[in-house]
N, C-alpha and C. Protein backbone atom coordinates (compact mmCIF):
# COMPACT_ATOMS: atom_id res chain seq x y z
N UNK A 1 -96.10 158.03 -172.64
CA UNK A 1 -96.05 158.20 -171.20
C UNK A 1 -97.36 158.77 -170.65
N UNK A 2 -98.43 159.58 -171.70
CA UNK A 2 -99.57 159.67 -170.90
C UNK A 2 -99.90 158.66 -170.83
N UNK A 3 -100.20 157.66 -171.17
CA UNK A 3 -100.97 156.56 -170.66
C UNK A 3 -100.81 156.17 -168.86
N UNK A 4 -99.57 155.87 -168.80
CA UNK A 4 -98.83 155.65 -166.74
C UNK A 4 -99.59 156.86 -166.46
N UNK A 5 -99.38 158.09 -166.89
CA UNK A 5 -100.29 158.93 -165.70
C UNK A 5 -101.64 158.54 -165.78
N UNK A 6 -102.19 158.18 -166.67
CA UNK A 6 -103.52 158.12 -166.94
C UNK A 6 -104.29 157.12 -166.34
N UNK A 7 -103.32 156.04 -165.93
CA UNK A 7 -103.67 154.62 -165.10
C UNK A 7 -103.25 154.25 -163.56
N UNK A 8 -102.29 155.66 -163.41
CA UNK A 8 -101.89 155.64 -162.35
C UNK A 8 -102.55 155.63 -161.09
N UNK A 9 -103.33 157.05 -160.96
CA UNK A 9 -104.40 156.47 -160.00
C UNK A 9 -105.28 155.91 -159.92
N UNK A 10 -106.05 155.76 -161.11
CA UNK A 10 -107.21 154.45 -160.80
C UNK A 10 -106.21 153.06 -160.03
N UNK A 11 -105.03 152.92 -160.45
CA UNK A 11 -104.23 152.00 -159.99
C UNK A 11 -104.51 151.89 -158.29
N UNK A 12 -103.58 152.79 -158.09
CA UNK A 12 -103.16 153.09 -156.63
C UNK A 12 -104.78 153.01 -156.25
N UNK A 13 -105.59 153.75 -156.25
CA UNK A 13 -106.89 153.57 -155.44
C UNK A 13 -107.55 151.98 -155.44
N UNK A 14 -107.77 151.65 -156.46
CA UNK A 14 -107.45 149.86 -156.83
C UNK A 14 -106.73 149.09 -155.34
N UNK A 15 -105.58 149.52 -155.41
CA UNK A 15 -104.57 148.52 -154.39
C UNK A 15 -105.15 149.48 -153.16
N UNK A 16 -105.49 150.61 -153.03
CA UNK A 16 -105.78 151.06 -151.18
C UNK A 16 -107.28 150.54 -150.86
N UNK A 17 -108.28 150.66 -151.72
CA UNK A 17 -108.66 149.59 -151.66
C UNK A 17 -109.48 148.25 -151.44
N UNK A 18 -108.58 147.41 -151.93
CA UNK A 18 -108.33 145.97 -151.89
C UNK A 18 -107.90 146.07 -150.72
N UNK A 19 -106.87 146.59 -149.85
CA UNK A 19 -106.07 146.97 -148.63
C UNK A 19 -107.39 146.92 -147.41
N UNK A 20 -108.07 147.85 -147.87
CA UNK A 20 -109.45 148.66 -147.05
C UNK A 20 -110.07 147.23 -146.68
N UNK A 21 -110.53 146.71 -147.98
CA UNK A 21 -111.80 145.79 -147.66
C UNK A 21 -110.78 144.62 -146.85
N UNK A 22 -109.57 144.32 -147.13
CA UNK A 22 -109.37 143.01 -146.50
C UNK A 22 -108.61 143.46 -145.03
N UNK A 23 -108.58 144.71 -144.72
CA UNK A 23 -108.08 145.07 -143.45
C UNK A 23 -109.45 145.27 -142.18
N UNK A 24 -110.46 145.45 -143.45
CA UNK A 24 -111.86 145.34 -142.28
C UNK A 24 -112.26 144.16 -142.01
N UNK A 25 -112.36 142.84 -143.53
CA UNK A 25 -112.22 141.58 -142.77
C UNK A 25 -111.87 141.27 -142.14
N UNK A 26 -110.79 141.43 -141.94
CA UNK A 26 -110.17 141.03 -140.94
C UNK A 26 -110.17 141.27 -139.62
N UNK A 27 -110.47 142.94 -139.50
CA UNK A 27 -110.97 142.94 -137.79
C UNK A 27 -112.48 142.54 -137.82
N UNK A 28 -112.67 141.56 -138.79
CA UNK A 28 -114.63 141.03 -137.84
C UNK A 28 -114.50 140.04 -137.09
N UNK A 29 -114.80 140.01 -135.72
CA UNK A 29 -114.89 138.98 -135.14
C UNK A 29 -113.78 138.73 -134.21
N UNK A 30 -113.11 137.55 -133.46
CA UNK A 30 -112.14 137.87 -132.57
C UNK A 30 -112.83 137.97 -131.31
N UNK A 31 -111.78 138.42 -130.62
CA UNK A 31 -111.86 138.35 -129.47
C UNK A 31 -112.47 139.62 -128.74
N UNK A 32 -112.39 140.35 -129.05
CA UNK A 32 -113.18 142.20 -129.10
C UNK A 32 -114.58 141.63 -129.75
N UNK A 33 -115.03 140.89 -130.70
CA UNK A 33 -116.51 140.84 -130.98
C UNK A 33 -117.84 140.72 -130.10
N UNK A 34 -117.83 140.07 -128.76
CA UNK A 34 -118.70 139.78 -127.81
C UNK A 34 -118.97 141.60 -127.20
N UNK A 35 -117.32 142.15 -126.89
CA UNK A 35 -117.43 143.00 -126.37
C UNK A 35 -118.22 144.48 -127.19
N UNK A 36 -117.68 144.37 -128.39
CA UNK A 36 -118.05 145.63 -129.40
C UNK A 36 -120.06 145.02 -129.67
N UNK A 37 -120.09 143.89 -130.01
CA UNK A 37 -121.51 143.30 -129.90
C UNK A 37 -122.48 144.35 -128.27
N UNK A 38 -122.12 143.69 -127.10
CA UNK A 38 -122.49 144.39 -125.86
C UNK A 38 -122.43 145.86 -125.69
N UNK A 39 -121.63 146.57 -126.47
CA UNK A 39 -121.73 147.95 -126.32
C UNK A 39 -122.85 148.23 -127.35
N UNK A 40 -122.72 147.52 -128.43
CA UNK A 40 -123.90 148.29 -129.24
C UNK A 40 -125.31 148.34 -129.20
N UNK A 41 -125.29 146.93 -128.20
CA UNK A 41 -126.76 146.28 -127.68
C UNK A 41 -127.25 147.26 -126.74
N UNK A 42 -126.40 147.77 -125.89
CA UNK A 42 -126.77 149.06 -125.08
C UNK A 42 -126.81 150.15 -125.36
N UNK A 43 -126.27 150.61 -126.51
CA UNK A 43 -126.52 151.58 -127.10
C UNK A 43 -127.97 151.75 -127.63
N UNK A 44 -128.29 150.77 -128.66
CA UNK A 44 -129.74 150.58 -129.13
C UNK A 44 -130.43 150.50 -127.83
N UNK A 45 -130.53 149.62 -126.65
CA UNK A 45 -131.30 149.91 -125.67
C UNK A 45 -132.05 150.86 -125.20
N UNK A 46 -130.55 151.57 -124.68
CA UNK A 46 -130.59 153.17 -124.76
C UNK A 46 -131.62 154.32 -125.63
N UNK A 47 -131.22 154.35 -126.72
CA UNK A 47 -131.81 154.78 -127.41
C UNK A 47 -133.31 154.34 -127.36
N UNK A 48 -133.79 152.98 -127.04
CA UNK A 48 -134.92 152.85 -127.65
C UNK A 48 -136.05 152.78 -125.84
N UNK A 49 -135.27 153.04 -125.16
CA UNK A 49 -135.69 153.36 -123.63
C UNK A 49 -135.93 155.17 -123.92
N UNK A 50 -135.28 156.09 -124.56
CA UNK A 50 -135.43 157.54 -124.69
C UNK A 50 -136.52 157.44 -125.87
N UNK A 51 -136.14 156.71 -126.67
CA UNK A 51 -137.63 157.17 -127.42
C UNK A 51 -139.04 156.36 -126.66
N UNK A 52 -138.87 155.40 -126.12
CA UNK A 52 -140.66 155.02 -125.06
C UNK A 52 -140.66 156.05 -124.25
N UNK A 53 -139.95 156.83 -123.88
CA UNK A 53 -140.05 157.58 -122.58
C UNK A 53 -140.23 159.08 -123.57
N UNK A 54 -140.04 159.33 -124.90
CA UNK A 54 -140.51 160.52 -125.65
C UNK A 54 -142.11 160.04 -125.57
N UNK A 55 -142.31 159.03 -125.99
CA UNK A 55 -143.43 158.95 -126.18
C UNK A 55 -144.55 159.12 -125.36
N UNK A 56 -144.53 158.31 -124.26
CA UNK A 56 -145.22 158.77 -122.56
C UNK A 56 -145.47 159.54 -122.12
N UNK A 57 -144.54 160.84 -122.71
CA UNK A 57 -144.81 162.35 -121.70
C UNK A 57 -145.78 162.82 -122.52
């Protein structure tokens, strides 16, 4: 019976996961992608409008 404990969680972390990676595939893209795309484009913008404007002063 040590052995089941011994394989047990490498197990379980194994299957959460396999869970993980195919639950993030799955939200790529869709119908939210244009939108999550546009927020990040302004974000970097952002950011890169505060650093020209560090630089200037």
């Amino acid at each position: 019976m040590d052995y089941v404990s011994a394989l047990l969680p490498p197990v379980v972390m194994a299957i959460f996961f396999t869970f993980l990676v195919v639950t993030i595939v799955k939200s790529q893209g869709g119908p939210n992608k244009a939108k999550e795309d546009a927020i990040v484009d302004a974000a970097l913008a952002r950011a890169a409008a505060t650093r020209q404007a560090g630089r200037d002063d």
